[in-house]
Protein backbone atom coordinates (compact mmCIF):
# COMPACT_ATOMS: atom_id res chain seq x y z
CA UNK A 1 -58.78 -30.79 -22.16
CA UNK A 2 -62.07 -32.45 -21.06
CA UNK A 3 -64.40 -30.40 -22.98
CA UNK A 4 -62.92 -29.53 -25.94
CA UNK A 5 -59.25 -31.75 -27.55
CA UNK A 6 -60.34 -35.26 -25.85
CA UNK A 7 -63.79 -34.71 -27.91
CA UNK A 8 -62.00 -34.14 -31.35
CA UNK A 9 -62.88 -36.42 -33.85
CA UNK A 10 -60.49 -38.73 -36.39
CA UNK A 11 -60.56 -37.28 -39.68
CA UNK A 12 -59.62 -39.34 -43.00
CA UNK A 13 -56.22 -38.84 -44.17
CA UNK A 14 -56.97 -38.70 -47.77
CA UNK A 15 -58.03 -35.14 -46.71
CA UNK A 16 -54.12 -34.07 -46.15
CA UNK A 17 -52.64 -32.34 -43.27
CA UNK A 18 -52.16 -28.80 -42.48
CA UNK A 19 -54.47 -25.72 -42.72
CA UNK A 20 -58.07 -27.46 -43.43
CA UNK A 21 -58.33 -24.61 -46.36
CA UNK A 22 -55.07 -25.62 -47.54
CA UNK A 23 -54.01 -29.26 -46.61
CA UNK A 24 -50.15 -30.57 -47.08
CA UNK A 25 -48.97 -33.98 -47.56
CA UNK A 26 -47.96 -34.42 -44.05
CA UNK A 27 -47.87 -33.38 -40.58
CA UNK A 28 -44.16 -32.70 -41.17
CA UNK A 29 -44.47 -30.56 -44.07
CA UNK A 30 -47.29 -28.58 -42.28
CA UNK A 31 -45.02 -27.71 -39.20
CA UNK A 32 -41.87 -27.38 -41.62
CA UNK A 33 -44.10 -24.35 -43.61
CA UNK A 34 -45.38 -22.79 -40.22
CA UNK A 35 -41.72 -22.69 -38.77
CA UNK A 36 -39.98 -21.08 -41.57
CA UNK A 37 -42.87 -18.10 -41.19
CA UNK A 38 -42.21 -17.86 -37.74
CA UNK A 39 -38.51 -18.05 -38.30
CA UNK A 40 -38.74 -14.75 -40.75
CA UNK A 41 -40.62 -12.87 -37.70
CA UNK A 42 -37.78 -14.42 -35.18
CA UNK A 43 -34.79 -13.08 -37.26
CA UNK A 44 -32.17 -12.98 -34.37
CA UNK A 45 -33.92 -12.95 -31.42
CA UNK A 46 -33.42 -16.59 -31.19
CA UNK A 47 -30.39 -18.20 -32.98
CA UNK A 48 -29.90 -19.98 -36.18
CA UNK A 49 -29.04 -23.21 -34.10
CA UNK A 50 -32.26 -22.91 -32.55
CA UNK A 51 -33.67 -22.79 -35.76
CA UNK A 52 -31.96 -26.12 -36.95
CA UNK A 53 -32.62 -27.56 -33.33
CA UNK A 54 -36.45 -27.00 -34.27
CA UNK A 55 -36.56 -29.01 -37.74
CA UNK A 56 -34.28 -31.90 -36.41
CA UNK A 57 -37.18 -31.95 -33.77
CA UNK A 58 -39.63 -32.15 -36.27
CA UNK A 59 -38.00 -34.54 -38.57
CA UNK A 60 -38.24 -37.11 -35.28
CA UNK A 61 -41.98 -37.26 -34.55
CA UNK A 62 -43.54 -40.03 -35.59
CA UNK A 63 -45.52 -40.66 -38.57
CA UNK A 64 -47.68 -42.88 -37.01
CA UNK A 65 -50.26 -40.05 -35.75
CA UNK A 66 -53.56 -40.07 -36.59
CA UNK A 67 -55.22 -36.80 -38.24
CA UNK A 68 -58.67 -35.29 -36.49
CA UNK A 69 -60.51 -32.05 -36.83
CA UNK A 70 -58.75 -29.56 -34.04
CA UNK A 71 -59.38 -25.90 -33.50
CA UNK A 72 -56.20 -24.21 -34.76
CA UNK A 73 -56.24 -21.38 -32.59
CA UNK A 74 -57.31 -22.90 -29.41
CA UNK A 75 -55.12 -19.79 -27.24
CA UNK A 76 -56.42 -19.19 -23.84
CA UNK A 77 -57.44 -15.91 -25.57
CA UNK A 78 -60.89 -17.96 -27.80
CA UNK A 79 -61.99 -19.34 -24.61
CA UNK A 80 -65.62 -18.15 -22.31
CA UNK A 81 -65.76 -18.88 -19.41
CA UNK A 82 -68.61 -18.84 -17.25
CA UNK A 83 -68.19 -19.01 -13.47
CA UNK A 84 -64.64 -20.67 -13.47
CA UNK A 85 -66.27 -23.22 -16.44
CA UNK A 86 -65.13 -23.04 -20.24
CA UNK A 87 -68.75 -22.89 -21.83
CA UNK A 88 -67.42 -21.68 -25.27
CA UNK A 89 -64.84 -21.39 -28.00
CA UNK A 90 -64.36 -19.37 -30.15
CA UNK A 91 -62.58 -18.28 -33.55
CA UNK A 92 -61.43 -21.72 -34.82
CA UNK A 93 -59.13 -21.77 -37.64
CA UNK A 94 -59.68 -25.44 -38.64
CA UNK A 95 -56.70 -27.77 -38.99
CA UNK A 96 -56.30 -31.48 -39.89
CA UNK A 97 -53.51 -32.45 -37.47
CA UNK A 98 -52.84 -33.72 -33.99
CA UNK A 99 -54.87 -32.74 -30.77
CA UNK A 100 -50.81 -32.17 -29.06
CA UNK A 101 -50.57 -29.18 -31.00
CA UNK A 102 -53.78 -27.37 -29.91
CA UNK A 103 -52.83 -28.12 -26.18
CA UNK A 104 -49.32 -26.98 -26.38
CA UNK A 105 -50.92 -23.80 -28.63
CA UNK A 106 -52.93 -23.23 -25.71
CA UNK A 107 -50.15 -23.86 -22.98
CA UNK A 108 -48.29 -21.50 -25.24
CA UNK A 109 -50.63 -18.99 -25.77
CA UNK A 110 -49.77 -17.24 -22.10
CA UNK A 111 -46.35 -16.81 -21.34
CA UNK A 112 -47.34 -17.30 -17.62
CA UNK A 113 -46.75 -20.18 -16.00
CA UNK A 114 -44.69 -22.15 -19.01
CA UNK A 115 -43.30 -24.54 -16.30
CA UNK A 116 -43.07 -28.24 -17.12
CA UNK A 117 -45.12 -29.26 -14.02
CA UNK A 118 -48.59 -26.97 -15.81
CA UNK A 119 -48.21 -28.79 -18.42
CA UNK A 120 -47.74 -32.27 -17.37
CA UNK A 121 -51.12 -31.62 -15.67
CA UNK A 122 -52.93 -30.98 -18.71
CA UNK A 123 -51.12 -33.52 -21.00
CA UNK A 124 -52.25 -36.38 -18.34
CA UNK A 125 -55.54 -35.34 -18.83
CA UNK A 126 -55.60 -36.39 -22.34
CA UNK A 127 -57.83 -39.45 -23.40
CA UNK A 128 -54.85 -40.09 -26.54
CA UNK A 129 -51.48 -39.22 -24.97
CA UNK A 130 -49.09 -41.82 -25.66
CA UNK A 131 -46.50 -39.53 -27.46
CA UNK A 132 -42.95 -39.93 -27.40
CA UNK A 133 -40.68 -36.89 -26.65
CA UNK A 134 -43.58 -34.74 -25.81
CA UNK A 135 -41.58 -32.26 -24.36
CA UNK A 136 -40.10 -31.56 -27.76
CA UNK A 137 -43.96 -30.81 -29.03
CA UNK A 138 -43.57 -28.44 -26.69
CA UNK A 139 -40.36 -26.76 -28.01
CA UNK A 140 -41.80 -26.65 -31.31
CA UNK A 141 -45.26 -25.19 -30.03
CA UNK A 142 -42.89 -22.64 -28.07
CA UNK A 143 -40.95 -21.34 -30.87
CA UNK A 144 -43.95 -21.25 -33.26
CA UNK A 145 -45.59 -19.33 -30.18
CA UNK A 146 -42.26 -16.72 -29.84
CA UNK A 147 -43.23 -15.80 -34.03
CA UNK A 148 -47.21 -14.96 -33.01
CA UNK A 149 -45.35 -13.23 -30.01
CA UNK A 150 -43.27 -11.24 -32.19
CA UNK A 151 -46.38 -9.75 -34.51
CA UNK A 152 -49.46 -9.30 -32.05
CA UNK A 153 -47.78 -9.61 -28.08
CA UNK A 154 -44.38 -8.20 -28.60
CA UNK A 155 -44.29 -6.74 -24.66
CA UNK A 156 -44.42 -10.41 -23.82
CA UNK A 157 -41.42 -11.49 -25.84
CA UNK A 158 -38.82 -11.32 -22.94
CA UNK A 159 -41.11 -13.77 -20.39
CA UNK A 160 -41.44 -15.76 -23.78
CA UNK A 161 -37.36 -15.97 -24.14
CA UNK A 162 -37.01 -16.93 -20.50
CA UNK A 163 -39.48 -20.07 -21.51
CA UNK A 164 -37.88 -20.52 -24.49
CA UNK A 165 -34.67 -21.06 -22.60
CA UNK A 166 -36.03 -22.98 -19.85
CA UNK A 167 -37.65 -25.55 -22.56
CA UNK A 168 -34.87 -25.89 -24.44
CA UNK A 169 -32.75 -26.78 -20.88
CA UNK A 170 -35.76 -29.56 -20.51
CA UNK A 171 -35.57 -31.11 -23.79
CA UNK A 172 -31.88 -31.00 -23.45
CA UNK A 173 -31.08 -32.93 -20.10
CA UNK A 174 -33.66 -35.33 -21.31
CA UNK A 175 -31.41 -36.30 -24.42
CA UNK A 176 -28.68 -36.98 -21.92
């Protein structure tokens, strides 16, 4: 968090959002295109509800964000480290988006130690964290997560499903 997302800088938003290669209109549309991928690598490990679960979640984040220059691909797998200290990132696939999504990508990235309480302690570390129904970011990040999981980590798909289920169980007795 302190030496890499709180340093990300605003972009302009006539640039789009999305892929930096391939900007969108929006923030929504970006995450809208990268869920239905992940949703044809899914298939039914996870349910079609879960699937509509995931777009109503997206259709409620606010359009108010601001778009900056974030990594893309900021897993715990890109980072160096250097005697316990990150000195390096690497293989960025550029995005114009929100810093959120490369923390919960790199929450995500691991499916050890998905608890709420890890990342509450990174989230408060953020210089820009006043989000609304972060813990929903989260969901999203997961499921997007469970389709990478599916291609290049499948032996780490049933820890992922136990997160899954223990996210969705978050973001649910919240809505109560």
């Amino acid at each position: 968090m302190k030496e890499l997302i709180n340093n990300y800088k605003l972009t302009d938003q006539e640039f789009g959002w999305g892929w930096a290669d391939e900007p969108t209109d929006s923030w929504k549309v970006f995450l809208n295109a990268e869920i239905a991928e992940a949703y044809k690598l899914i298939g039914s490990r996870l349910s079609k509800d879960d699937y509509h679960l995931i777009h109503n979640l997206v259709k409620e984040i606010n359009n108010d964000r601001k778009p900056y220059f974030i990594h893309g691909d900021c897993g715990v797998h890109n980072f160096i480290f250097n005697n316990g200290k990150l000195t390096g990132v690497i293989d960025p696939t550029p995005i114009i988006g929100d810093p959120m999504y490369d923390l919960i990508y790199a929450f995500c990235s691991s499916p050890e130690d998905l608890t709420r309480e890890t990342f509450d302690a990174a989230a408060n570390l953020m210089v820009v964290n006043n989000y609304e129904n972060t813990y929903d970011l989260v969901l999203i990040g997961l499921y997007l997560r469970i389709g990478t999981c599916i291609k290049h980590h499948p032996e780490d798909m049933g820890a992922y499903i136990k997160a899954w289920e223990y996210w969705k169980g978050v973001t649910m007795k919240l809505e109560r």
